[in-house]
C-alpha atoms as a PDB file:
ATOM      1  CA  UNK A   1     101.845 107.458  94.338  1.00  0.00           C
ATOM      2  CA  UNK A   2     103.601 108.778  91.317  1.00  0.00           C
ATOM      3  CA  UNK A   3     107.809 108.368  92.415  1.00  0.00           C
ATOM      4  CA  UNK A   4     109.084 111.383  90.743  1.00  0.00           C
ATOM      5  CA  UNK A   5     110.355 113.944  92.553  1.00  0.00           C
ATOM      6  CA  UNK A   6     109.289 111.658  95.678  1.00  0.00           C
ATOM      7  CA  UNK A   7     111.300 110.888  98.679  1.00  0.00           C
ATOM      8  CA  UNK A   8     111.533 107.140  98.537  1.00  0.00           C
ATOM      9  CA  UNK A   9     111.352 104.695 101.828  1.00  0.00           C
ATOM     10  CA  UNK A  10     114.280 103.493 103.384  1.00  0.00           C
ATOM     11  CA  UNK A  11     115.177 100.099 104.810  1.00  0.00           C
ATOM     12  CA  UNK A  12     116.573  99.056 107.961  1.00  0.00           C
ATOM     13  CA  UNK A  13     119.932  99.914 106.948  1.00  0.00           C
ATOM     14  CA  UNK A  14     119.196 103.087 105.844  1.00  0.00           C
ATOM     15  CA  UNK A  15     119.709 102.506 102.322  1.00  0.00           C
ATOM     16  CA  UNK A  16     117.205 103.933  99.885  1.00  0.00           C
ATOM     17  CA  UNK A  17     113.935 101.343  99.279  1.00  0.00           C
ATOM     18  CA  UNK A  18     112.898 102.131  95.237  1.00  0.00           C
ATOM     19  CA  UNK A  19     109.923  99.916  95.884  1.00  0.00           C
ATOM     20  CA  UNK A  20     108.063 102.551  98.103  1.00  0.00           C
ATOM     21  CA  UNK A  21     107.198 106.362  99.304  1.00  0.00           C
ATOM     22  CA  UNK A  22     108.763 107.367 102.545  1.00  0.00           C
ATOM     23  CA  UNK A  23     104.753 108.074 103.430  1.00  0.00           C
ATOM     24  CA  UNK A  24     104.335 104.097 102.879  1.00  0.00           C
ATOM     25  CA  UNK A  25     107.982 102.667 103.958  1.00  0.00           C
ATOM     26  CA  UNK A  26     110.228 103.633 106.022  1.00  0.00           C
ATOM     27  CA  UNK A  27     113.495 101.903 108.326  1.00  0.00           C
ATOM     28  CA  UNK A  28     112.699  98.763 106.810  1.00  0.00           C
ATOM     29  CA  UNK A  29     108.660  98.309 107.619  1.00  0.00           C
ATOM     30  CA  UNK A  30     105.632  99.734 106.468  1.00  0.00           C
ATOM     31  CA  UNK A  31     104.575 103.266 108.314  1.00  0.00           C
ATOM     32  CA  UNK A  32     100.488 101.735 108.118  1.00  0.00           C
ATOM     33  CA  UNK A  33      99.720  97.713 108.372  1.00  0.00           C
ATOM     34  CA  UNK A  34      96.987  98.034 107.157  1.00  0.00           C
ATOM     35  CA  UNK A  35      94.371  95.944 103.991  1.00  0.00           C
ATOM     36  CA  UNK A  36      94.281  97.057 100.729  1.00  0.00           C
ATOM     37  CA  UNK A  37      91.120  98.543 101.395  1.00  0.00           C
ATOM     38  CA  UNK A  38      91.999 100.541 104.244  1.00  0.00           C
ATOM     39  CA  UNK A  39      94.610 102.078 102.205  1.00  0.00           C
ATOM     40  CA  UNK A  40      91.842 103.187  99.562  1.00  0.00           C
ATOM     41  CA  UNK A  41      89.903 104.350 102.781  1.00  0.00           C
ATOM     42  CA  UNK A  42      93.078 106.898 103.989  1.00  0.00           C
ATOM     43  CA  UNK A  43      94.163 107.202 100.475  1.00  0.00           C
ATOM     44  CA  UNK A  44      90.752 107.992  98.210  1.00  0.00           C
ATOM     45  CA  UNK A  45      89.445 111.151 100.410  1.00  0.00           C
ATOM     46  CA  UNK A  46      92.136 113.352 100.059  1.00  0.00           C
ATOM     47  CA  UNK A  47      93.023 113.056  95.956  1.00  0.00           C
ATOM     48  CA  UNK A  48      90.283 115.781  94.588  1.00  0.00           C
ATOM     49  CA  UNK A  49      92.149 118.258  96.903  1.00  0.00           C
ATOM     50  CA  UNK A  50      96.135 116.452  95.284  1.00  0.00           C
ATOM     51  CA  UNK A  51      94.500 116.494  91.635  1.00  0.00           C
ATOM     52  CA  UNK A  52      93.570 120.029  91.940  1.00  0.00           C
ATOM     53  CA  UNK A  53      89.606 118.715  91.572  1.00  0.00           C
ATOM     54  CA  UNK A  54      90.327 116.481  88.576  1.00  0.00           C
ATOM     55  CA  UNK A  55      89.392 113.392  90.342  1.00  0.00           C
ATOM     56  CA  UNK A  56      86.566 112.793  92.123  1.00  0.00           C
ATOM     57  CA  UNK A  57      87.075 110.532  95.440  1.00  0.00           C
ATOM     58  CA  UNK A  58      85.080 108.214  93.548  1.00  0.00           C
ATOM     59  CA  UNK A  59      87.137 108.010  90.604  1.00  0.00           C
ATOM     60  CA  UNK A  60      90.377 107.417  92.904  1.00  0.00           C
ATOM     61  CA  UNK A  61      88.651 104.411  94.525  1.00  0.00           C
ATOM     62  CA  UNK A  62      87.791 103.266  91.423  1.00  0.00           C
ATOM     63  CA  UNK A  63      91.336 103.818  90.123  1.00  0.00           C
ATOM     64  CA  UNK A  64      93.040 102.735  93.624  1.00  0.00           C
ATOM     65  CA  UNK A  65      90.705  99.114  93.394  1.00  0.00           C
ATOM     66  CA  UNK A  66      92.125  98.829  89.821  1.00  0.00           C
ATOM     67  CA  UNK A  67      96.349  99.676  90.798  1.00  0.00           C
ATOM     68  CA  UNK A  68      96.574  98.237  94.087  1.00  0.00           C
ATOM     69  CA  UNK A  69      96.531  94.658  93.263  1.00  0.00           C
ATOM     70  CA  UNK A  70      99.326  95.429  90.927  1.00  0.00           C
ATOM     71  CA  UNK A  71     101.501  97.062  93.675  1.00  0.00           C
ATOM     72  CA  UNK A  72     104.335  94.469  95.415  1.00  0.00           C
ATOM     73  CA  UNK A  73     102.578  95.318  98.672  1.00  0.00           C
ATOM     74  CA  UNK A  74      99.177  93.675  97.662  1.00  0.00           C
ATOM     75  CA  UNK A  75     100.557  90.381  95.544  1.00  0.00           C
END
């Protein structure tokens, strides 16, 4: 998820977490445990509706398969 303009997580103490989303982090855990393939699962479906129909929900899994392994949360 693009971070600008985005309310980011929060750890345990409250602080501000730049690492994640508040949708992915928040009080210092994840909000889903989940695989990096369940997260394309939850995630894929709903980006033609976010990218105004620019991106199929194949193109975001495609895309997702590709970022994700980048992300801290899948090293």
């Amino acid at each position: 998820m693009p971070m600008e303009g985005q309310t980011f997580g929060t750890n345990a103490d409250g602080s501000t977490n730049n690492a994640y989303c508040a949708y992915c982090f928040a009080d210092g855990a994840f909000t889903k445990e989940c695989t990096m393939e369940e997260m394309i699962d939850f995630c894929a479906p709903m980006m033609p509706e976010n990218t105004g129909g620019q991106m199929t929900e194949a193109q975001a899994r495609e895309m997702m398969a590709e970022f994700y392994p980048t992300l801290k949360r899948w090293k």
